[in-house]
C-alpha atoms as a PDB file:
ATOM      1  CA  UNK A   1       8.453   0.656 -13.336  1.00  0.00           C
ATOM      2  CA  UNK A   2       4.886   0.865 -14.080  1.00  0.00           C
ATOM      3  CA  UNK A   3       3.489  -0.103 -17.628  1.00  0.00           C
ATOM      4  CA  UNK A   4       1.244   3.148 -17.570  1.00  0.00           C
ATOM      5  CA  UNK A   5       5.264   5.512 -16.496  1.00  0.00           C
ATOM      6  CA  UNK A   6       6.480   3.503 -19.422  1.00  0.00           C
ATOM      7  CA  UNK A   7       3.890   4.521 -21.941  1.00  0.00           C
ATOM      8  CA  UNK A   8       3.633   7.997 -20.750  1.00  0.00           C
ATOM      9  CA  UNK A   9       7.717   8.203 -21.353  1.00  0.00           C
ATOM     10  CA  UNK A  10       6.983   6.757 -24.711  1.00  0.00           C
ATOM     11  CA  UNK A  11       3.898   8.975 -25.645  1.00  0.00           C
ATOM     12  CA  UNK A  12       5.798  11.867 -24.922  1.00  0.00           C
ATOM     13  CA  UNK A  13       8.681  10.872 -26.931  1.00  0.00           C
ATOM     14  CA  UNK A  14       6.359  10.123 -29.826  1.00  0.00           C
ATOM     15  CA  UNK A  15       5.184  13.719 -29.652  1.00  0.00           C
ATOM     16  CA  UNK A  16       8.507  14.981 -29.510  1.00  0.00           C
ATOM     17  CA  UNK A  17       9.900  12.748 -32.647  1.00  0.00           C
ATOM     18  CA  UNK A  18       6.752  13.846 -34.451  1.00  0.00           C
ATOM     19  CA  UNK A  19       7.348  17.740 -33.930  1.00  0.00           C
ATOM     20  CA  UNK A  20      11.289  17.677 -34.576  1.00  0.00           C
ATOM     21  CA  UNK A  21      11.912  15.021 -36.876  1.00  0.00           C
ATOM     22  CA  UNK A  22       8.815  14.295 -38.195  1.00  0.00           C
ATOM     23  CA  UNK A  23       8.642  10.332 -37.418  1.00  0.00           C
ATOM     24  CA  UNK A  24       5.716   8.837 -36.266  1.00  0.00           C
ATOM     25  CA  UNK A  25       6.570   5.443 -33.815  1.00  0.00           C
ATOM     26  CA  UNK A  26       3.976   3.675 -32.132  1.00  0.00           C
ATOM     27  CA  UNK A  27       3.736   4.080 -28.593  1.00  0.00           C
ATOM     28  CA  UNK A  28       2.090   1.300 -27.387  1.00  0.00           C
ATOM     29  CA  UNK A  29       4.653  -1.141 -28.774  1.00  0.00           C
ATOM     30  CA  UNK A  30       7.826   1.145 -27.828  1.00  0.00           C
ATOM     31  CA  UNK A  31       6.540   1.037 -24.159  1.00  0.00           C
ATOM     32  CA  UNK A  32       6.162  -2.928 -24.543  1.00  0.00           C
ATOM     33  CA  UNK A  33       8.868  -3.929 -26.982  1.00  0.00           C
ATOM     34  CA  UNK A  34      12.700  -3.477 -25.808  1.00  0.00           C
ATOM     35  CA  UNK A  35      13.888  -4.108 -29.565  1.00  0.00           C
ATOM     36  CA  UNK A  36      11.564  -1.475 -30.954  1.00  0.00           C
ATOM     37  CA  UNK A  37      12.518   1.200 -27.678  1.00  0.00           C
ATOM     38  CA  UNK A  38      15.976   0.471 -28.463  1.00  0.00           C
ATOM     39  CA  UNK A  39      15.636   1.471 -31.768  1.00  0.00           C
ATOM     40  CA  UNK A  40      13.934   4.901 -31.293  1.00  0.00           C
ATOM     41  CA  UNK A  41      15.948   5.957 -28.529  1.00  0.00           C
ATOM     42  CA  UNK A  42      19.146   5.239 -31.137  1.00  0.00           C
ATOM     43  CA  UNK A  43      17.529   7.125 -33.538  1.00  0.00           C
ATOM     44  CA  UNK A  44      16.364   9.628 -30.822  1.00  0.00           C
ATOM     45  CA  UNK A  45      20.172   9.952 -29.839  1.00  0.00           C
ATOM     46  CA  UNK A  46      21.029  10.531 -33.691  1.00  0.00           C
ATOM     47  CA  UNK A  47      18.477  13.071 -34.272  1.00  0.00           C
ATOM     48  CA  UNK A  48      19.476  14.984 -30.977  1.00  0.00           C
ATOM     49  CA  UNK A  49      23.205  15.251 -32.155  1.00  0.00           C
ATOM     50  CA  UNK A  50      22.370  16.425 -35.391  1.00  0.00           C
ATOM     51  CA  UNK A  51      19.707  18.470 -35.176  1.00  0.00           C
ATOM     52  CA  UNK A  52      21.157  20.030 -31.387  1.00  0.00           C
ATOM     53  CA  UNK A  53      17.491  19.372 -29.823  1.00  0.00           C
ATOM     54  CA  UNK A  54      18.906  18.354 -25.907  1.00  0.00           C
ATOM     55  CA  UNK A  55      14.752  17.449 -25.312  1.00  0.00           C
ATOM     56  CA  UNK A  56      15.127  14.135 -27.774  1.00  0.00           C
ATOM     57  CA  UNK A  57      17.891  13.098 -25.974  1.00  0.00           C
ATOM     58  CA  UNK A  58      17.134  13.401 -22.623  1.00  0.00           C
ATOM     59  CA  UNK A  59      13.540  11.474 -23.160  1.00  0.00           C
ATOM     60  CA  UNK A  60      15.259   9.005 -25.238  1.00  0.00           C
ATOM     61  CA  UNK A  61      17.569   8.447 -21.530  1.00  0.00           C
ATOM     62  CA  UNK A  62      14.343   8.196 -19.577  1.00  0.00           C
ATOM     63  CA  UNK A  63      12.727   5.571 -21.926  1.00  0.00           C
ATOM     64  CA  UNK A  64      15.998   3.334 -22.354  1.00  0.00           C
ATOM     65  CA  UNK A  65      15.688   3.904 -18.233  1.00  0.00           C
ATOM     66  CA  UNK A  66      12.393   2.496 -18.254  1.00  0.00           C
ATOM     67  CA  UNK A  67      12.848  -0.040 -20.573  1.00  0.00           C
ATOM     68  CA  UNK A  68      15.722  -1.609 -19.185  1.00  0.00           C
ATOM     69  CA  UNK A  69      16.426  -1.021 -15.461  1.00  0.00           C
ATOM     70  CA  UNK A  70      16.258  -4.101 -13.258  1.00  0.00           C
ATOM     71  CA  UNK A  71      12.611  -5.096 -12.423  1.00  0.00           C
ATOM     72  CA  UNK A  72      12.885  -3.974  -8.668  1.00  0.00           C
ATOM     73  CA  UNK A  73      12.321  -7.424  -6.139  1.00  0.00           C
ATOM     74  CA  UNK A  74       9.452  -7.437  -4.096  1.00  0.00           C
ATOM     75  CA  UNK A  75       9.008  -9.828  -1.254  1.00  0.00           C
ATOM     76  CA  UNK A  76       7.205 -13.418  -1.920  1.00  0.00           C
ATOM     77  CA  UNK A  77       5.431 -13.382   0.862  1.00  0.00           C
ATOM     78  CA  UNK A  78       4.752 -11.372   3.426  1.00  0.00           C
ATOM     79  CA  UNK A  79       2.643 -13.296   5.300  1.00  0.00           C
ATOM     80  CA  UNK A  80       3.391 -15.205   8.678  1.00  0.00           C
ATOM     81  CA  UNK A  81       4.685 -19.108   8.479  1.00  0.00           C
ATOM     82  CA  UNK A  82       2.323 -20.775  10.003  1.00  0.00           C
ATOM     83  CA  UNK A  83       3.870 -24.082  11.804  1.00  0.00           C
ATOM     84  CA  UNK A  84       2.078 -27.004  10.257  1.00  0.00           C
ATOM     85  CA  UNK A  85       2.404 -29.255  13.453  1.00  0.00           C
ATOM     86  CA  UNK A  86       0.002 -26.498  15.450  1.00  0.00           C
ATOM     87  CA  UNK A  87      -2.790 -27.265  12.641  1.00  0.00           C
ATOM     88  CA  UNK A  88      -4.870 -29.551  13.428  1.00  0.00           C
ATOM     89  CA  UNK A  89      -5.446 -32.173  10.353  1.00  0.00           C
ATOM     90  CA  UNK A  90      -8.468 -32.445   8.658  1.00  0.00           C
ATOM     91  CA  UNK A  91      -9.122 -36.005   9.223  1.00  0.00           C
ATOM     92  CA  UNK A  92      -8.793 -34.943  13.332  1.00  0.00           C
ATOM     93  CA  UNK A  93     -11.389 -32.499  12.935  1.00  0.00           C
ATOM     94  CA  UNK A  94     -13.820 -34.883  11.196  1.00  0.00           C
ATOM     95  CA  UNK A  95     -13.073 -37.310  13.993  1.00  0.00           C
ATOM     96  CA  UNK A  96     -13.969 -34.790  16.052  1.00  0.00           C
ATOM     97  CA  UNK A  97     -17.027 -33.433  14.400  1.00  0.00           C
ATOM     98  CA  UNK A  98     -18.051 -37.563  14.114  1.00  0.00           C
ATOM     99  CA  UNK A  99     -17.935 -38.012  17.896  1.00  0.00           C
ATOM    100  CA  UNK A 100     -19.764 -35.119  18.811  1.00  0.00           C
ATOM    101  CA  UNK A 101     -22.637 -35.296  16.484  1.00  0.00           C
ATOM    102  CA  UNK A 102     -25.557 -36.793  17.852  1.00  0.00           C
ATOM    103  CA  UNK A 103     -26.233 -40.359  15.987  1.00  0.00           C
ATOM    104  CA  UNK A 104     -29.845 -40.811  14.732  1.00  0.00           C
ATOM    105  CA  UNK A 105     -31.818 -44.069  12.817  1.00  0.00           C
ATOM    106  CA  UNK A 106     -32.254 -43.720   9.542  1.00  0.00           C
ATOM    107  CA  UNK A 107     -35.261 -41.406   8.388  1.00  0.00           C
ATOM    108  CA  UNK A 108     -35.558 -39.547  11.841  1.00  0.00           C
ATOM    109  CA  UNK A 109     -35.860 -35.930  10.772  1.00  0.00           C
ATOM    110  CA  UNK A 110     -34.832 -33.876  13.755  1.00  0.00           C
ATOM    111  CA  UNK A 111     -31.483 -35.413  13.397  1.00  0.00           C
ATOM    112  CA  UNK A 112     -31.127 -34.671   9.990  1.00  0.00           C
ATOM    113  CA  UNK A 113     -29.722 -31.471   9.679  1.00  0.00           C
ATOM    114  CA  UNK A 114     -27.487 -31.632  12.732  1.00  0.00           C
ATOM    115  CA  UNK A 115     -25.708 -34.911  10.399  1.00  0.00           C
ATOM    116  CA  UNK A 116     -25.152 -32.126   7.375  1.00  0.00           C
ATOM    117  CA  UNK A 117     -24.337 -29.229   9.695  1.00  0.00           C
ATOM    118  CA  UNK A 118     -21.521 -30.839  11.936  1.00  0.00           C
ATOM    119  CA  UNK A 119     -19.989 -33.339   9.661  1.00  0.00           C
ATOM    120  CA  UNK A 120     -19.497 -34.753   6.103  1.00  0.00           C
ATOM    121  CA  UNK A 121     -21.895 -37.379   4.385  1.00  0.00           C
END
């Protein structure tokens, strides 16, 4: 689940502790902290059986839910294997860039660039 479902289930839980039962809980660390949801959604639970207000407990069972349902498993990688004997190595294509640049004496220009373009100095 989402952290923004999470907080939203614990915002709205916050509202309804603060209207019933007058507690005030801090949303931000229920939707983050499984010790402190645990907590409010027990005391959620206790406040709903005494006080007979079915709301409490039913967000308390969507944020214990949300807190502790089994992260869902999402696929590594979804990208194609790519063979790694099709490649072709890197020091094959500098042999290859190598023989097909054209070699030049030092300090002729026009060569220049075609040395930094096609192959490593």
């Amino acid at each position: 689940m989402l952290a923004s479902e999470k907080l939203a289930i614990a915002a709205h839980l916050h509202v309804l502790l603060r209207r019933k039962t007058g507690r005030v809980t801090d949303t931000q660390w229920m939707a983050n902290n499984q010790e402190y949801a645990a907590d409010v959604v027990r005391f959620a639970r206790r406040s709903a059986a005494e006080d007979g207000h079915t709301d409490l407990a039913e967000w308390a069972d969507k944020l214990e839910q949300a807190m502790f349902a089994a992260p869902v498993q999402r696929p590594r990688d979804i990208r194609p294997q790519v063979v790694p004997s099709v490649m072709p190595t890197l020091r094959s294509l500098l042999a290859s860039n190598a023989s097909n640049a054209p070699h030049a004496e030092a300090g002729d220009s026009q060569f220049d660039s075609a040395r930094y373009v096609r192959g490593l100095r």
